[in-house]
N, C-alpha and C. Protein backbone atom coordinates (compact mmCIF):
# COMPACT_ATOMS: atom_id res chain seq x y z
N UNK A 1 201.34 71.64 152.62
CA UNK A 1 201.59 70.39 151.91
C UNK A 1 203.06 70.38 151.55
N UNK A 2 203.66 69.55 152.21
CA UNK A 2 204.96 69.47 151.61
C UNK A 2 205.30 69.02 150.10
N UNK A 3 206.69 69.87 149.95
CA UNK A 3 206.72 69.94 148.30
C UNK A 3 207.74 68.47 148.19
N UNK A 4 207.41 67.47 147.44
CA UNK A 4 208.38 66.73 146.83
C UNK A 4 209.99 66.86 146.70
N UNK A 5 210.71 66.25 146.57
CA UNK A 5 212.23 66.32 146.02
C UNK A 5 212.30 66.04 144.81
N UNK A 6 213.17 66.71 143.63
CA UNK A 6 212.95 65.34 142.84
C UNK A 6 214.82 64.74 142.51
N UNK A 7 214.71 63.38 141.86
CA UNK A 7 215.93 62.96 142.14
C UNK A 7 215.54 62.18 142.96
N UNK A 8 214.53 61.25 143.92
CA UNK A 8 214.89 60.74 145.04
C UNK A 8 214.47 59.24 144.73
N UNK A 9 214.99 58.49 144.96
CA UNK A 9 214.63 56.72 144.47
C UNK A 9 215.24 56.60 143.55
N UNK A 10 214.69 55.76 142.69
CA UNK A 10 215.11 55.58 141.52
C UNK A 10 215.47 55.77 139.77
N UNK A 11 214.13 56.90 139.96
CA UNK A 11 214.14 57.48 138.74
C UNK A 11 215.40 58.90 138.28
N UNK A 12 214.88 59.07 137.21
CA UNK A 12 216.64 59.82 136.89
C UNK A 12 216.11 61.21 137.59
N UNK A 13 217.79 61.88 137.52
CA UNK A 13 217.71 63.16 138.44
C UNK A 13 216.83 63.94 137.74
N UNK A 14 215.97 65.08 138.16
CA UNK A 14 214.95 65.70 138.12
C UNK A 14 213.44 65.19 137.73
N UNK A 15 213.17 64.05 137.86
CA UNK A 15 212.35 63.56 137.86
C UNK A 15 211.28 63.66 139.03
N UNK A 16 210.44 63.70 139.19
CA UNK A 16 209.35 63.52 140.38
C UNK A 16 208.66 62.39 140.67
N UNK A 17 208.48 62.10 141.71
CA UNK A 17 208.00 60.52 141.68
C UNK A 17 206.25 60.89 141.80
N UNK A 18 205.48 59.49 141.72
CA UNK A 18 203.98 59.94 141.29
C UNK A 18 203.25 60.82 142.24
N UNK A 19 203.73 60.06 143.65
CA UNK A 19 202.86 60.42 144.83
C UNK A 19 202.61 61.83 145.17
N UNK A 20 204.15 62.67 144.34
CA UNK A 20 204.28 64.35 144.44
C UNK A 20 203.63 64.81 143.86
N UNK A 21 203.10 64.23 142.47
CA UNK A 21 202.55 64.95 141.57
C UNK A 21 201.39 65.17 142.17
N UNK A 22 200.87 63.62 142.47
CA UNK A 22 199.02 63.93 143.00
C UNK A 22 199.30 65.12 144.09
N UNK A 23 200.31 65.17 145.43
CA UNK A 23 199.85 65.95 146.23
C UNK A 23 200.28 67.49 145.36
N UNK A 24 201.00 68.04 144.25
CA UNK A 24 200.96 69.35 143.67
C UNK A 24 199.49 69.07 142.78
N UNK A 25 199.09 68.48 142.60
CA UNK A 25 197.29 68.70 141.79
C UNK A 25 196.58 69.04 142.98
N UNK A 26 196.50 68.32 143.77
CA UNK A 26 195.71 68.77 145.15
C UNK A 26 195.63 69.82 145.49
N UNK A 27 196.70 70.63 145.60
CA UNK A 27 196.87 72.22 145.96
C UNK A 27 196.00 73.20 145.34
N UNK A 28 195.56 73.93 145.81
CA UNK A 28 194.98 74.88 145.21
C UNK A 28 195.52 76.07 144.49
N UNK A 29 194.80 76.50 143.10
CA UNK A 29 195.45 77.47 142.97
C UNK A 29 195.40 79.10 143.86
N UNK A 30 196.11 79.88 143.91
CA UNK A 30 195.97 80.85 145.05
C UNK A 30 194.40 81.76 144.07
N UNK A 31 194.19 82.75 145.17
CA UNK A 31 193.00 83.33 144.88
C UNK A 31 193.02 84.91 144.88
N UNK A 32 193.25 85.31 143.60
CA UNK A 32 193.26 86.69 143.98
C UNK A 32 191.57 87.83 144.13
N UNK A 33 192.02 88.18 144.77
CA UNK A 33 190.55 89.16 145.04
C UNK A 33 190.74 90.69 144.15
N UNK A 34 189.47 90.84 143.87
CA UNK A 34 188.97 91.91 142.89
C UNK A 34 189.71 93.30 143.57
N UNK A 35 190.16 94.26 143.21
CA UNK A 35 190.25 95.84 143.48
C UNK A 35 188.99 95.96 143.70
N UNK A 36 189.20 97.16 144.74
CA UNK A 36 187.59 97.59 144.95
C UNK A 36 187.17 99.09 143.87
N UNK A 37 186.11 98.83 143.72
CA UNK A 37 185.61 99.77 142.70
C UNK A 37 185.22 101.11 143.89
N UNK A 38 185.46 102.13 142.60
CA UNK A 38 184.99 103.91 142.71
C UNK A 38 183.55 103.92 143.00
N UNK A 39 182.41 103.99 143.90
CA UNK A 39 181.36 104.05 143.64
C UNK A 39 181.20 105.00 142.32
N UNK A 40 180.00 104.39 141.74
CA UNK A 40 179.97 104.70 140.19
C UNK A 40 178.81 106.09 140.31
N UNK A 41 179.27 107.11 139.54
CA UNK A 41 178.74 108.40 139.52
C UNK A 41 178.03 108.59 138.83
N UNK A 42 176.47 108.89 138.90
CA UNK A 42 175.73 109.38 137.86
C UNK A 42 176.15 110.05 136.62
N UNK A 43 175.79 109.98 135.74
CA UNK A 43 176.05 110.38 134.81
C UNK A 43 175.54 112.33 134.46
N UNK A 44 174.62 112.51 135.61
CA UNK A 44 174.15 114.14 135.21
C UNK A 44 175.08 114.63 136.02
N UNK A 45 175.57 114.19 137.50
CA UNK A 45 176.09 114.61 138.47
C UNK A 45 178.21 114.50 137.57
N UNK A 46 177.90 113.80 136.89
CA UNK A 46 179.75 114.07 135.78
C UNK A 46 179.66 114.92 135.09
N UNK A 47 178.27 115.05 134.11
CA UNK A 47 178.17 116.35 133.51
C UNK A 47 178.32 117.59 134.43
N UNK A 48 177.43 117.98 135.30
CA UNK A 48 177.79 118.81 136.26
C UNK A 48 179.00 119.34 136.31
N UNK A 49 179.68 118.28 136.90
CA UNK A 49 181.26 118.84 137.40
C UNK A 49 181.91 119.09 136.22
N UNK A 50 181.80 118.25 135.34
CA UNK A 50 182.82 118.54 133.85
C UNK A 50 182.24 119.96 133.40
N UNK A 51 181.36 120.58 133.62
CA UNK A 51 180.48 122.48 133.05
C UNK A 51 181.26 123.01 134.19
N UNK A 52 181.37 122.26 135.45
CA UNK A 52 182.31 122.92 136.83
C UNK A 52 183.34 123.71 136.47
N UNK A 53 183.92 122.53 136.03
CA UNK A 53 185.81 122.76 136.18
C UNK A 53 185.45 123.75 134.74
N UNK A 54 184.76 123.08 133.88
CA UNK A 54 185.09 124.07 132.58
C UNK A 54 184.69 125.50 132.72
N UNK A 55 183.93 126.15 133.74
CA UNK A 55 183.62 127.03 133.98
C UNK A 55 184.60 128.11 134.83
N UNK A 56 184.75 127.04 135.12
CA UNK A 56 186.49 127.66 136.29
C UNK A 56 187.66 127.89 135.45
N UNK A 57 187.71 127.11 134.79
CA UNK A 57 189.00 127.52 133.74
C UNK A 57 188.92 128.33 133.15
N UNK A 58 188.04 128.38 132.61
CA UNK A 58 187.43 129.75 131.42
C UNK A 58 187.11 131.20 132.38
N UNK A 59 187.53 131.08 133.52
CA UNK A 59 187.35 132.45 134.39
C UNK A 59 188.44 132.74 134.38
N UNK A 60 189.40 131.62 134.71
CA UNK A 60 190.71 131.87 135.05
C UNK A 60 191.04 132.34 133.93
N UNK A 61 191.40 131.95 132.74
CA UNK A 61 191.76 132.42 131.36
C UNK A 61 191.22 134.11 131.14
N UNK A 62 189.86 134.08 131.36
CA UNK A 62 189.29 135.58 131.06
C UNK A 62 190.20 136.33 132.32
N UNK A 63 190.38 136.37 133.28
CA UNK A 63 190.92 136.76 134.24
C UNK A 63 192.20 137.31 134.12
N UNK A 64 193.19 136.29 133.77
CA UNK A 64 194.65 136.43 133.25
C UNK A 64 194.82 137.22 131.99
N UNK A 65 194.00 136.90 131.23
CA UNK A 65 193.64 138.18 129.78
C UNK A 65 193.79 139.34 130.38
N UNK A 66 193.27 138.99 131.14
CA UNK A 66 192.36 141.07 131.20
C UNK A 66 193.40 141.75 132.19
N UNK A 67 194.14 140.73 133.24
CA UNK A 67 195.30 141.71 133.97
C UNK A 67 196.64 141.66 132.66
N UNK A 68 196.93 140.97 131.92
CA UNK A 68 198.13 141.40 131.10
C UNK A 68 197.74 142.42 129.91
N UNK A 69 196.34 142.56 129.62
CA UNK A 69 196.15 143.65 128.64
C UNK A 69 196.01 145.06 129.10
N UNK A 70 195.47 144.96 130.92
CA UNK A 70 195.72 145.88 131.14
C UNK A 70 197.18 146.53 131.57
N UNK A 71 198.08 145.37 132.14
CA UNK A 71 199.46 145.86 132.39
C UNK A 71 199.60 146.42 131.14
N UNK A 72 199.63 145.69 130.06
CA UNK A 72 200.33 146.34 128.98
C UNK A 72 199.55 147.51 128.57
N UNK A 73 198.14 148.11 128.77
CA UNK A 73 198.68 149.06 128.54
C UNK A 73 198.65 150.41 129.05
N UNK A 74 198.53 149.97 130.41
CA UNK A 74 199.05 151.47 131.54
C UNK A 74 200.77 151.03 131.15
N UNK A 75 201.68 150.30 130.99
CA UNK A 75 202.96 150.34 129.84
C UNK A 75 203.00 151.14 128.58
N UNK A 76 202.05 151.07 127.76
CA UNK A 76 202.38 151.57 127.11
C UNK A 76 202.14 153.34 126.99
N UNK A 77 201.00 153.19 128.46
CA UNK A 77 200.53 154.53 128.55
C UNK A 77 201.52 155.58 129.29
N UNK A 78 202.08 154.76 129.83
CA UNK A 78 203.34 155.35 130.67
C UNK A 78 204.52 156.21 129.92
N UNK A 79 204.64 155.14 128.98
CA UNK A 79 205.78 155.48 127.93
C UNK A 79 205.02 156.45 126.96
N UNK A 80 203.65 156.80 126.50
CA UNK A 80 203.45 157.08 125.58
C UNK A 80 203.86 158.83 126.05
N UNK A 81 204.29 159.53 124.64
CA UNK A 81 204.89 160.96 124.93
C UNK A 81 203.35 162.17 124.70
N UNK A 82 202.93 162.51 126.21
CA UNK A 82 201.48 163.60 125.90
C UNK A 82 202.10 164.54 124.87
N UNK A 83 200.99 164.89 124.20
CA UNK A 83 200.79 166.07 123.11
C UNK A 83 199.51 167.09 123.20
N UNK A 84 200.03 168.48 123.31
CA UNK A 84 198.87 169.19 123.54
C UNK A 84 199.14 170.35 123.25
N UNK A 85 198.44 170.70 123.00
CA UNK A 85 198.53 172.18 122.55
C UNK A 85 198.05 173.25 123.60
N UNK A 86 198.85 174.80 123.79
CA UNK A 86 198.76 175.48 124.45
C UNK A 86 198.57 176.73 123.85
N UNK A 87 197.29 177.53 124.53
CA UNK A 87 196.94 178.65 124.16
C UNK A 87 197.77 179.46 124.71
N UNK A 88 197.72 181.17 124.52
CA UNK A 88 198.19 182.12 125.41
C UNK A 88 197.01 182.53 126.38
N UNK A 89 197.74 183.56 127.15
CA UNK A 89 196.46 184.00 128.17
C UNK A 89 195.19 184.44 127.34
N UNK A 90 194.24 183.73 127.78
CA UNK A 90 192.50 184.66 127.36
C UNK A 90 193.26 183.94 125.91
N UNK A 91 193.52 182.86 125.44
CA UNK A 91 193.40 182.73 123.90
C UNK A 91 193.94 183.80 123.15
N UNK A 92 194.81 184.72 123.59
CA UNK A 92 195.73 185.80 122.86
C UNK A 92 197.02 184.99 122.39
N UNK A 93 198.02 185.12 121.30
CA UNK A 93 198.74 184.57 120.91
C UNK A 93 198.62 183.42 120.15
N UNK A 94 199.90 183.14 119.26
CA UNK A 94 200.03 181.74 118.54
C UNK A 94 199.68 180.60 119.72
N UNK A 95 199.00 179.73 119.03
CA UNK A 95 199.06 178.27 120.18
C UNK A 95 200.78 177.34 119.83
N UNK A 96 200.99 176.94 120.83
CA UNK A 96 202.34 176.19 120.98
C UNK A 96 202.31 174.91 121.19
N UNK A 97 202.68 174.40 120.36
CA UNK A 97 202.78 172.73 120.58
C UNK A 97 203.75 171.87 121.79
N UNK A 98 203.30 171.56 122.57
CA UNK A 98 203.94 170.72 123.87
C UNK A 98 203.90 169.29 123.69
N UNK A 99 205.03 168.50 124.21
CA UNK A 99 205.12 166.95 123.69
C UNK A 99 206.17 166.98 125.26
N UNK A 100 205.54 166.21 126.15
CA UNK A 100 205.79 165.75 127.08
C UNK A 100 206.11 164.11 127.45
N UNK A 101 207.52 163.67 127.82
CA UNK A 101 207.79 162.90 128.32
C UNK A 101 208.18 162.42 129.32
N UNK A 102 207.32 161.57 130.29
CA UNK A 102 207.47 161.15 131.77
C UNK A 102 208.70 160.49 132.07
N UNK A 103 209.05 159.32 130.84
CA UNK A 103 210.19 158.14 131.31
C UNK A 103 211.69 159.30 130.80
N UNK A 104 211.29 160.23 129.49
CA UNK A 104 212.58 161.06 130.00
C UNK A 104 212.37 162.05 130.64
N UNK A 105 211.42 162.56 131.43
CA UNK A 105 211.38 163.99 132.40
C UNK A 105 211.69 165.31 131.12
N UNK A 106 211.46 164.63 130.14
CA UNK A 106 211.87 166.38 129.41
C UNK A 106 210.48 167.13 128.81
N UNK A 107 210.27 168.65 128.40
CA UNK A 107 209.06 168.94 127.90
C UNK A 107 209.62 169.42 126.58
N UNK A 108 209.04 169.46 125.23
CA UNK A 108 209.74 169.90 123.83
C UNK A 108 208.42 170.31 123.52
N UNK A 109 208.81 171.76 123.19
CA UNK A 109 208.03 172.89 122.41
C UNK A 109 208.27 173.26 121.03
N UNK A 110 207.44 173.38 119.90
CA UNK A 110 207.36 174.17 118.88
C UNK A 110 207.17 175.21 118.69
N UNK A 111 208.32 176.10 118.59
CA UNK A 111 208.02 177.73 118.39
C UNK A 111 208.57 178.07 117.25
N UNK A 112 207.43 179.40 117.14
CA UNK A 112 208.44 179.89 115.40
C UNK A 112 209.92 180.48 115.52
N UNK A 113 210.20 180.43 114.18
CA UNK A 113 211.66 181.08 114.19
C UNK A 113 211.70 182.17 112.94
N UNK A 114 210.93 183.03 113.14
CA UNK A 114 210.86 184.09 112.13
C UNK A 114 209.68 183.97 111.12
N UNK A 115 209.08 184.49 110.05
CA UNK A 115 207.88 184.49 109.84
C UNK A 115 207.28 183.19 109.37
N UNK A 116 208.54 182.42 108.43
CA UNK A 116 208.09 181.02 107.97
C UNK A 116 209.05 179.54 108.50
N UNK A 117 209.54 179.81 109.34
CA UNK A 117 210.74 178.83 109.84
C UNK A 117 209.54 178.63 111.41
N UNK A 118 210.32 177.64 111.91
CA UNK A 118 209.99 177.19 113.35
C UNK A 118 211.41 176.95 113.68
N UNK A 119 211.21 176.49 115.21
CA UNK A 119 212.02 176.03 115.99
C UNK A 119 211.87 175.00 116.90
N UNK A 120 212.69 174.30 117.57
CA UNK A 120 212.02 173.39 118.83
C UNK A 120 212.76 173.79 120.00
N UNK A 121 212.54 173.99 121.40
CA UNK A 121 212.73 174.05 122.31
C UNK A 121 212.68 172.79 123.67
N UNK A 122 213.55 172.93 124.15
CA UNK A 122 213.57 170.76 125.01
C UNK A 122 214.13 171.28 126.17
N UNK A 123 213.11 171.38 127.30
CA UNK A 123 212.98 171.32 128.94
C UNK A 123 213.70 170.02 129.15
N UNK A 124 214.94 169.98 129.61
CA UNK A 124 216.00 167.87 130.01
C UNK A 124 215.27 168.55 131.13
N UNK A 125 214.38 168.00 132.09
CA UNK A 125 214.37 168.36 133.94
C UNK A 125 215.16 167.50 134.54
N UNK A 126 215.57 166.68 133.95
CA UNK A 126 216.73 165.21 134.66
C UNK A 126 218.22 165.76 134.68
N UNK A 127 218.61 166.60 133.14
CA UNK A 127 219.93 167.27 133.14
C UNK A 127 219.85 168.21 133.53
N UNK A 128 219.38 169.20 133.31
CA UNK A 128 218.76 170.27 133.85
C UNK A 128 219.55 171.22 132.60
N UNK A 129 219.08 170.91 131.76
CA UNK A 129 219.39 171.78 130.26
C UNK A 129 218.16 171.97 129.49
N UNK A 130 218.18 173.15 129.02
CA UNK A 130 217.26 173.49 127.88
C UNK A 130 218.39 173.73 126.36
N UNK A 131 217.58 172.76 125.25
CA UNK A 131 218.56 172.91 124.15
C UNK A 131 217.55 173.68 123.15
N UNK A 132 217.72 174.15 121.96
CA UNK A 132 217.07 174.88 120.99
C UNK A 132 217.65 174.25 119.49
N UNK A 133 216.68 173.98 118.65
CA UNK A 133 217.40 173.56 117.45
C UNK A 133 216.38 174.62 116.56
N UNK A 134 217.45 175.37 115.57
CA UNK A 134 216.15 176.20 114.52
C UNK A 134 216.27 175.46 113.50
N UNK A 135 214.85 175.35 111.97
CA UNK A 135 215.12 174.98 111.45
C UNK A 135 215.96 174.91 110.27
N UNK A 136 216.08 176.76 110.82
CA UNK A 136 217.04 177.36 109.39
C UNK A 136 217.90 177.44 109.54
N UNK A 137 218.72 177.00 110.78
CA UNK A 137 220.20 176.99 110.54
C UNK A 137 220.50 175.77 111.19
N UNK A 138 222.22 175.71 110.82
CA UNK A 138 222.17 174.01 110.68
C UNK A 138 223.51 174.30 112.10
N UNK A 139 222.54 174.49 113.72
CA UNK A 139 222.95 174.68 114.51
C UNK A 139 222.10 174.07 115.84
N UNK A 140 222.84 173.47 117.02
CA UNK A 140 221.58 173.79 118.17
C UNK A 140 222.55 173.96 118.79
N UNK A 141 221.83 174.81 120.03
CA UNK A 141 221.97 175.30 121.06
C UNK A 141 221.87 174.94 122.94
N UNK A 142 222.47 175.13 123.40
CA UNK A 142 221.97 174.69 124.86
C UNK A 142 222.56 175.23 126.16
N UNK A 143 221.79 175.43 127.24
CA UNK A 143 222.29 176.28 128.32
C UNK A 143 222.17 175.24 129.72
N UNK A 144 222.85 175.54 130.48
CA UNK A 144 222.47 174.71 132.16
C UNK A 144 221.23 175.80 132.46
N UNK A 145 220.31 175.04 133.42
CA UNK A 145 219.67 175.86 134.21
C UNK A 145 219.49 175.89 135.70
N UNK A 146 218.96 176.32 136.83
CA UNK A 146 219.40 175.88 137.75
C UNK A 146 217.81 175.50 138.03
N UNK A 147 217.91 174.39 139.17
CA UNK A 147 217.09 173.61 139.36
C UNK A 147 215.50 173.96 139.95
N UNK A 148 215.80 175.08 140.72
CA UNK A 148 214.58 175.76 140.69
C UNK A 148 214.15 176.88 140.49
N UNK A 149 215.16 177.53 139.05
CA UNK A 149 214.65 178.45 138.32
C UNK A 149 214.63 178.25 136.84
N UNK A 150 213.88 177.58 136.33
CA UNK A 150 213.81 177.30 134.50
C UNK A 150 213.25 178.48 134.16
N UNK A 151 213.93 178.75 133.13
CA UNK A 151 213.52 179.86 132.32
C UNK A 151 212.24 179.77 131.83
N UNK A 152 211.20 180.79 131.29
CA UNK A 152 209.63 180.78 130.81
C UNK A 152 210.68 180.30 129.17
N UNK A 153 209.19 179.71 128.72
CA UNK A 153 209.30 179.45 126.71
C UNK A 153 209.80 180.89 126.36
N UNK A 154 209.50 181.67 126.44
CA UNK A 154 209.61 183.14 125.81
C UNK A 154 210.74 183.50 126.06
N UNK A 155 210.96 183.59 127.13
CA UNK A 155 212.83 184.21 127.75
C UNK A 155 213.91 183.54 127.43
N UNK A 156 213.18 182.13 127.18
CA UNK A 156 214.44 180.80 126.44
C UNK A 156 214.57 181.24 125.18
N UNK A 157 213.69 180.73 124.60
CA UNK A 157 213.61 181.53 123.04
C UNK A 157 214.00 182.40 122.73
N UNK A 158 213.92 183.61 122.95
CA UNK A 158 214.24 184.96 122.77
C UNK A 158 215.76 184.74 122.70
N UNK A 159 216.77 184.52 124.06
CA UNK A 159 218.03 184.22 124.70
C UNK A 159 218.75 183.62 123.69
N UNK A 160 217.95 182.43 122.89
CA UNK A 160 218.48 181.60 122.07
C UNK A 160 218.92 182.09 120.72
N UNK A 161 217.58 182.81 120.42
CA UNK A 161 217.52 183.12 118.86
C UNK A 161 218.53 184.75 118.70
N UNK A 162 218.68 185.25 120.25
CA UNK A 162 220.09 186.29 119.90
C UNK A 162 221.20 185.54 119.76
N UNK A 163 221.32 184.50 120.60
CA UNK A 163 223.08 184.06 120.58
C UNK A 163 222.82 183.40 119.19
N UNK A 164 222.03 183.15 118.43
CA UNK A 164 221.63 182.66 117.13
C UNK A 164 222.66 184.04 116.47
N UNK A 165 222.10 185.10 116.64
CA UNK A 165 222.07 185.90 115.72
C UNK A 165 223.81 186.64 115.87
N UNK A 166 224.09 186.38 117.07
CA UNK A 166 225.46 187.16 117.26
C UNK A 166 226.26 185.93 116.64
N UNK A 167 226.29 184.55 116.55
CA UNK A 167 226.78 183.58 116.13
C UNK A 167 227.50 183.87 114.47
N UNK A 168 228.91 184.02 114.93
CA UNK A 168 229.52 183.99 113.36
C UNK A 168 229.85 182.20 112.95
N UNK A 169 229.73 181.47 113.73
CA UNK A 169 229.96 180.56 112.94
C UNK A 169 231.59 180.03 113.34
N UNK A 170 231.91 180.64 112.56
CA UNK A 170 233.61 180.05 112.67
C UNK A 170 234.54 180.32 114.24
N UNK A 171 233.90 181.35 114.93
CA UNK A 171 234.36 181.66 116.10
C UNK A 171 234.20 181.00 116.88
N UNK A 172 232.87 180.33 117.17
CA UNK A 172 232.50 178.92 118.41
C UNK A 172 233.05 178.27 117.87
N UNK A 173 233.52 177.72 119.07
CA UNK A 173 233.60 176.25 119.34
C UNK A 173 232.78 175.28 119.93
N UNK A 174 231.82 173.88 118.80
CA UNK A 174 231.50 173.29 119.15
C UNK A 174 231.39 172.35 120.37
N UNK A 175 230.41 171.81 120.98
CA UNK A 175 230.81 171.01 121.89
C UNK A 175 231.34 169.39 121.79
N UNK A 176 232.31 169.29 122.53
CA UNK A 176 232.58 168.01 121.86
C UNK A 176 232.39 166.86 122.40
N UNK A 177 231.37 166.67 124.09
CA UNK A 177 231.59 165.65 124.52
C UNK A 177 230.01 165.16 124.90
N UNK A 178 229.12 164.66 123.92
CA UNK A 178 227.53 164.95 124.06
C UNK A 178 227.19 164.03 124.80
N UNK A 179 228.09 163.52 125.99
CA UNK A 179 227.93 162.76 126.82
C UNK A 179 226.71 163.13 128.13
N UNK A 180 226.80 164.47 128.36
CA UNK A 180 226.20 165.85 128.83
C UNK A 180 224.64 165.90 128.54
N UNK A 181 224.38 165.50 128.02
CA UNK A 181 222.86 165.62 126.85
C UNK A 181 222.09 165.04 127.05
N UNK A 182 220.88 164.93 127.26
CA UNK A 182 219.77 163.89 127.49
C UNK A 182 219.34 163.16 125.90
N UNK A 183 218.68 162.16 126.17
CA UNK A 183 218.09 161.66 124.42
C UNK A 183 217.57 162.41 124.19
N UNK A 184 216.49 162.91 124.19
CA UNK A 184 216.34 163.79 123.58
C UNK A 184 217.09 164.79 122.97
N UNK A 185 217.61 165.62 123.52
CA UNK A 185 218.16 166.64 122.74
C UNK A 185 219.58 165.96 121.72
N UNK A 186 219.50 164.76 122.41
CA UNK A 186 220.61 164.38 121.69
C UNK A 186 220.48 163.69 120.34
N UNK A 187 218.91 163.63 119.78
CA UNK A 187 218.48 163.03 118.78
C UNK A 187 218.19 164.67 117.72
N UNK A 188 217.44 165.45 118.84
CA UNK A 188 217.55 166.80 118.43
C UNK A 188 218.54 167.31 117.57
N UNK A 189 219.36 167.30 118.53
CA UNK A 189 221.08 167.93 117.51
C UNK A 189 221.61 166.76 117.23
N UNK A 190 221.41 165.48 116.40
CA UNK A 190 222.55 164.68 116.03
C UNK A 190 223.07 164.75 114.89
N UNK A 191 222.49 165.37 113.84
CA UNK A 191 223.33 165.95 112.78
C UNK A 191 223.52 167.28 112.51
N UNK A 192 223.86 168.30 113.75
CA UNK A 192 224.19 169.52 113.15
C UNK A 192 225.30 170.12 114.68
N UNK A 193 226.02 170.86 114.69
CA UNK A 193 226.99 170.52 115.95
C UNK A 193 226.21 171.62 116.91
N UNK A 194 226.75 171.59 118.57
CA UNK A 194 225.50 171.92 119.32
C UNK A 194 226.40 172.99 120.29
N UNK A 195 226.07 174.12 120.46
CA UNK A 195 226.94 175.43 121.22
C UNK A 195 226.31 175.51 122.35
N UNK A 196 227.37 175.93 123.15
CA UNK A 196 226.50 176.95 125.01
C UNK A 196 225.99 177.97 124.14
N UNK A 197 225.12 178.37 124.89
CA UNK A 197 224.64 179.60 124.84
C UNK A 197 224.28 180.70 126.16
């Protein structure tokens, strides 16, 4: 249907003359058509799936729990320092306290140091030093060892607690660069100064 002008004859500009109007009433308005619908889902068959998914999620969740509690704690088991105690042969002798650490490779023993004192003893296997701290004197000690001969607890000890005893004191010279030292031993001796032996 052609559309009118308007402005055309006589009437003023933008005006429409009658005959346009009737043929714009004539026209139809356009026709829009519906979206098509979701076939519509039972209502037991939505429950269903909604217990579905919720069932799936809640695996996943239990799932993800249980691998980060266990990472964490073969972590913390890793790091944690064993403690155990050691008999002598046939249960003869004092038992000796052992405290073993994997992330520093070192082993630290409790031995006595005369009838009422102790001592500690620290296997570095990474530096390859054994250090000695007694508790009665305000000294530690430490030797290189070579890598595949560590001294026994007994032969360390012993070794230690003479250069203990020949020790005047004013004659050593401390070490001065505890750069050398593993943490451990370096927490060992941090407030008392630390000799070769």
């Amino acid at each position: 249907i052609p559309r009118a002008r308007a402005g055309k004859g006589t009437g003023a500009p933008g005006e429409m003359d009658d005959s346009s109007k009737e043929a714009l009433m004539e026209e139809a308005p356009p026709r829009y058509t519906e979206s098509p619908r979701l076939p519509c889902i039972p209502h037991e068959l939505r429950s269903l799936l909604l217990l579905v998914v919720l069932l799936v999620v809640a695996l996943v969740v239990v799932n993800v729990t249980f691998l980060l509690l266990g990472q964490h704690l073969s972590e913390s088991h890793a790091e944690m320092v064993l403690r155990m105690t050691i008999h002598g042969v046939d249960g003869e002798g004092a038992p000796q306290q052992l405290a073993m650490s994997k992330k520093e490779r070192t082993g630290t023993f409790a031995v006595r140091d005369g009838p009422n004192a102790s001592a500690t003893v620290v296997y570095d296997y990474g530096k390859l030093l054994v250090g000695y701290r007694s508790w009665r004197h305000r000294a530690c000690y430490i030797t290189r060892v070579d890598k595949d001969n560590f001294p026994g607890l007994d032969a360390a000890t012993e070794t230690f607690q003479r250069r203990q005893g020949e020790d005047a004191g004013d004659k050593a010279v401390a070490l001065a660069d505890r750069s050398i030292l593993g943490t451990t031993i370096n927490i060992l001796c941090s407030t008392v100064p630390v000799f070769w032996a």
